[in-house]
Protein backbone atom coordinates (compact mmCIF):
# COMPACT_ATOMS: atom_id res chain seq x y z
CA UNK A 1 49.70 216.37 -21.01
CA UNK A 2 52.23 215.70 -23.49
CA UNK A 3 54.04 218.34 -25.68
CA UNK A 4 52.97 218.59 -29.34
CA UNK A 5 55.84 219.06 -31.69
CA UNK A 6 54.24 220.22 -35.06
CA UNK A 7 56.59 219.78 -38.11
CA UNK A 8 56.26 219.90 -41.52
CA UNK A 9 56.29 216.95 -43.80
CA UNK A 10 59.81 217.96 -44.95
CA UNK A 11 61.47 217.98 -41.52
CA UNK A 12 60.02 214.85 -40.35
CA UNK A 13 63.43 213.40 -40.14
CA UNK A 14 64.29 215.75 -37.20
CA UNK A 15 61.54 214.74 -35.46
CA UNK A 16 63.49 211.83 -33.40
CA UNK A 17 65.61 214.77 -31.60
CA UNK A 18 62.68 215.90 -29.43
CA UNK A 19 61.18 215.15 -26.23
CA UNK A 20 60.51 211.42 -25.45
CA UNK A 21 57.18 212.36 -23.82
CA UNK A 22 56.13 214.26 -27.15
CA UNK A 23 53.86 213.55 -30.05
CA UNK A 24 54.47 214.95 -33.63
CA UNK A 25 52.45 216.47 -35.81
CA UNK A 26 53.20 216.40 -39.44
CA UNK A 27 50.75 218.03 -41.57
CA UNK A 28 50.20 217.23 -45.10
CA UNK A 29 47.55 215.96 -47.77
CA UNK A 30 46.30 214.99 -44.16
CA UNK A 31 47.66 215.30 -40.42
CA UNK A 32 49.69 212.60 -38.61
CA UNK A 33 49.58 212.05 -34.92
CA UNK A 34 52.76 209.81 -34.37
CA UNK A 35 54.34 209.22 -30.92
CA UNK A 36 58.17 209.79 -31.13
CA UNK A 37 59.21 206.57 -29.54
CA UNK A 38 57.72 203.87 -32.06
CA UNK A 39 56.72 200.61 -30.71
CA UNK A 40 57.85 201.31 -26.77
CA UNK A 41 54.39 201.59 -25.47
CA UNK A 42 54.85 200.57 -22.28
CA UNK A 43 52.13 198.51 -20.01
CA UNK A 44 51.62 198.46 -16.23
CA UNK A 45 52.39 195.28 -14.86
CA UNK A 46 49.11 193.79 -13.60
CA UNK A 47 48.36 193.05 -9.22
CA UNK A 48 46.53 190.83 -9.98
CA UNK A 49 45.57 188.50 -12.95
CA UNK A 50 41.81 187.68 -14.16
CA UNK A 51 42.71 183.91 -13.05
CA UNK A 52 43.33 185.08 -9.28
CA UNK A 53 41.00 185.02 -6.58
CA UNK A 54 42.15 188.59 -5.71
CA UNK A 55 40.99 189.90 -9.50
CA UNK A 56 37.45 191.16 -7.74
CA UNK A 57 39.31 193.84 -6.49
CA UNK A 58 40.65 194.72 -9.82
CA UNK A 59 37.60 194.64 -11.02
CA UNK A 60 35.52 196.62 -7.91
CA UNK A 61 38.33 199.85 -8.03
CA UNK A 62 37.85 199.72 -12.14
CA UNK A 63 34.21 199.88 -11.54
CA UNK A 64 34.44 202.80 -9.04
CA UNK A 65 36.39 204.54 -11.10
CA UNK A 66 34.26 204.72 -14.23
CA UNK A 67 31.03 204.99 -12.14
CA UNK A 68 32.33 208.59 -10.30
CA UNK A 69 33.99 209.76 -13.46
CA UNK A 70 31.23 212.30 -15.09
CA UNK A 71 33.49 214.56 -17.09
CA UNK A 72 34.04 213.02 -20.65
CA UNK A 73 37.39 214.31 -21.37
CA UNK A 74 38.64 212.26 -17.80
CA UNK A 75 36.36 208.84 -18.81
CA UNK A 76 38.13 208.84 -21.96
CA UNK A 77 41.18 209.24 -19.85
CA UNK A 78 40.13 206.53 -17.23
CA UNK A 79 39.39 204.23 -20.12
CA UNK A 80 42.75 204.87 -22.52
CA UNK A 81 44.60 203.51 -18.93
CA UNK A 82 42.54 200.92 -18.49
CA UNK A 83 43.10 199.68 -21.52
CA UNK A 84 46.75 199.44 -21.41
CA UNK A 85 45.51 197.80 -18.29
CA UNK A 86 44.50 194.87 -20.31
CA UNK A 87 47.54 194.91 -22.34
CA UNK A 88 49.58 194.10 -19.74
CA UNK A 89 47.20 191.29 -18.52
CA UNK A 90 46.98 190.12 -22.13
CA UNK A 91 50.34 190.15 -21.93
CA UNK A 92 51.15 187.99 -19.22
CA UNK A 93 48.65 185.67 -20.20
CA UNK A 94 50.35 184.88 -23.74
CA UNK A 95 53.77 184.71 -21.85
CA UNK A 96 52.30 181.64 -19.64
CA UNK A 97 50.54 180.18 -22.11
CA UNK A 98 46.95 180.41 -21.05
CA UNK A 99 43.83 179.15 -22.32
CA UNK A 100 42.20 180.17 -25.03
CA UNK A 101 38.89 181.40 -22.84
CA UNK A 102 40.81 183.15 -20.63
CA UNK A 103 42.62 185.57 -23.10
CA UNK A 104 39.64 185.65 -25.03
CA UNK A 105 37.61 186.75 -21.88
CA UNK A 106 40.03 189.88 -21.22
CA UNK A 107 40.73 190.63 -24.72
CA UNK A 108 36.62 190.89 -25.00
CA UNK A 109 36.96 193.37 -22.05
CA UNK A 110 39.64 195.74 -23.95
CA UNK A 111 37.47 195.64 -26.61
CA UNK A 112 34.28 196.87 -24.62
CA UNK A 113 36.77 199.94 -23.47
CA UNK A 114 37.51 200.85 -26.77
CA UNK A 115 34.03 200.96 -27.86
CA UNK A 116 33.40 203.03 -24.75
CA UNK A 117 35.57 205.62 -25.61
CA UNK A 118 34.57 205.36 -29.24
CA UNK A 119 31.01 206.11 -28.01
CA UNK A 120 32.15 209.22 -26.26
CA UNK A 121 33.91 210.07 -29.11
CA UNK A 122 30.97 210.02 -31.91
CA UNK A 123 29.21 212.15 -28.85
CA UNK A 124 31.41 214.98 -28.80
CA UNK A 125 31.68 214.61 -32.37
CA UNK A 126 28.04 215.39 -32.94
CA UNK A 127 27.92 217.75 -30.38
CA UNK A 128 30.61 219.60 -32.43
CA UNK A 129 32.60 220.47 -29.34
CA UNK A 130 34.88 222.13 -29.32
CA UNK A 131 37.61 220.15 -28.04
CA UNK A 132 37.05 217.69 -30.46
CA UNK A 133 40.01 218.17 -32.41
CA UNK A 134 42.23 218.41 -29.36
CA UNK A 135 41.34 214.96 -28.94
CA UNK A 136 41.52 213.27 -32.11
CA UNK A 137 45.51 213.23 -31.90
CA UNK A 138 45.37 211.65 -28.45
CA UNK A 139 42.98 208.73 -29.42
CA UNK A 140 45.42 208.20 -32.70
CA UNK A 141 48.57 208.26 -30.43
CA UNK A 142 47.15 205.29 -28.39
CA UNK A 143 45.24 202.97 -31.43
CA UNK A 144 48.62 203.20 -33.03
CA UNK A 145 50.34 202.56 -30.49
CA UNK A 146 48.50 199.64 -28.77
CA UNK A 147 47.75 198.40 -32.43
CA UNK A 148 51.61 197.91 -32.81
CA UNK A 149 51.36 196.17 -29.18
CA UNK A 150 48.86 193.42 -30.35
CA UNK A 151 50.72 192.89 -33.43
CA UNK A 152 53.78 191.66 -31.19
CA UNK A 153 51.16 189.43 -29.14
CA UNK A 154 49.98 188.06 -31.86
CA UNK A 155 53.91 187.23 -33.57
CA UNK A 156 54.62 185.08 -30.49
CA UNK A 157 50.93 183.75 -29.96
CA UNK A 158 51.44 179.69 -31.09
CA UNK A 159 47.99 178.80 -30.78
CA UNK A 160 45.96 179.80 -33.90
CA UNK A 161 42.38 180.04 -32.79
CA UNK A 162 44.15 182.75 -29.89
CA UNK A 163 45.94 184.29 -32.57
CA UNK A 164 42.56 184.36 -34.60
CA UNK A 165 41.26 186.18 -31.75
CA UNK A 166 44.24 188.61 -31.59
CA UNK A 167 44.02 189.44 -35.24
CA UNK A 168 40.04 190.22 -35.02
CA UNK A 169 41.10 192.75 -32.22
CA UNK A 170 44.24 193.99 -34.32
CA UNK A 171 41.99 194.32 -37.23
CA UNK A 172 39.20 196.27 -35.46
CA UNK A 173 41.19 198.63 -33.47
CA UNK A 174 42.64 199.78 -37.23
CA UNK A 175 38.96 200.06 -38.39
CA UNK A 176 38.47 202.40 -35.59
CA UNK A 177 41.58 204.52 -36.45
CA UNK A 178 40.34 205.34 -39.60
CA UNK A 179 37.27 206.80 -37.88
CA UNK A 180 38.87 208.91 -35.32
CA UNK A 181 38.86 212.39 -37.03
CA UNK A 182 38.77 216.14 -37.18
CA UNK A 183 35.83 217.80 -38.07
CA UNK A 184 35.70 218.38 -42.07
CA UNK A 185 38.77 215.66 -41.99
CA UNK A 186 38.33 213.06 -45.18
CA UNK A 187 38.83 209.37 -44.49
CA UNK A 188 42.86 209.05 -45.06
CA UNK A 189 43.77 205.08 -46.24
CA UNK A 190 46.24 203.00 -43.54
CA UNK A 191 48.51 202.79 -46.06
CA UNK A 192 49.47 206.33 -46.12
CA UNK A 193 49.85 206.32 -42.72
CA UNK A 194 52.05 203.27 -42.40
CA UNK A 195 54.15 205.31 -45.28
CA UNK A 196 54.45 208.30 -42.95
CA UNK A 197 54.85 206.50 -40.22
CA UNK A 198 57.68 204.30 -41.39
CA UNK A 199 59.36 207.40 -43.43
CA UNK A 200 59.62 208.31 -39.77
């Protein structure tokens, strides 16, 4: 688990000092979940890509996985590294250049995963569990972060019905942010949290 840091809005500025592996909190008309190290998410380098006749096993240990995973907390887990999963695939696939159905097919499979974990989410949510709000930062850390990540895809991407594609995703995943939060939390606009990001 990573280490929170909780400063206030004032001392943000100090904030780059701490721990690489930690994520900030800076409380004020709302609460920001940033992680330290802006824009160096880093993805795993895929075995096997979805074009390989190999990718079946990719796809069988995935499957296993999820299927004997029955604690929520660890599915959400599971699913949060599965999608940088198809990050890194995504990736790679923009790097060679490949076809517009093939990115489209694995960028359709990071987008089942998120609404997966958004599903949980809502669950716990109206369960009013309490580890709820334990959570919330965790979910932020990663949108944010893999947000960023398919902003940089799409910046290189040189074919525009892919990048189309890539925006949609990019687009949604920030529609989803604004829905991940703490119970009794108000709906917070992206643009204050680009400000507090960037005053970062």
């Amino acid at each position: 688990e990573k280490e929170l840091v909780l400063l206030q809005q004032k001392d943000a500025n100090i904030f780059k000092s701490s721990s690489q592996n930690a994520l900030v909190v800076v409380p004020g008309s709302a609460k920001f979940f940033l992680p330290v190290e802006k824009g160096k998410l880093v993805v795993p380098n895929p075995k096997f890509m979805p074009d390989s006749p190999f990718y079946f096993l990719t796809e069988n240990k995935e499957k296993e996985l999820v299927q004997n995973t029955k604690d929520e907390k660890q599915l959400i887990d599971a699913y949060l590294g599965l999608s940088l999963k198809r990050l890194g695939e995504l990736n790679r696939m923009i790097d060679s250049e490949a076809n517009f159905q093939d990115i489209s097919h694995v960028l359709n499979r990071y987008s089942v995963l998120w609404g997966e974990i958004n599903k949980i989410y809502q669950s716990l949510r109206d369960k009013k569990n309490q580890n709820i709000n334990a959570l919330v930062p965790r979910l932020r850390s990663y949108i944010w972060e893999e947000r960023n990540f398919l902003a940089e895809l799409i910046n290189k991407q040189k074919n525009e019905t892919t990048k189309s594609s890539l925006k949609n995703t990019y687009k949604n995943l920030e529609d989803l942010f604004r829905t991940i939060r703490e119970e009794d939390e108000k709906e917070i606009p992206m643009a204050e949290y680009e400000q507090a990001y960037d005053d970062t």
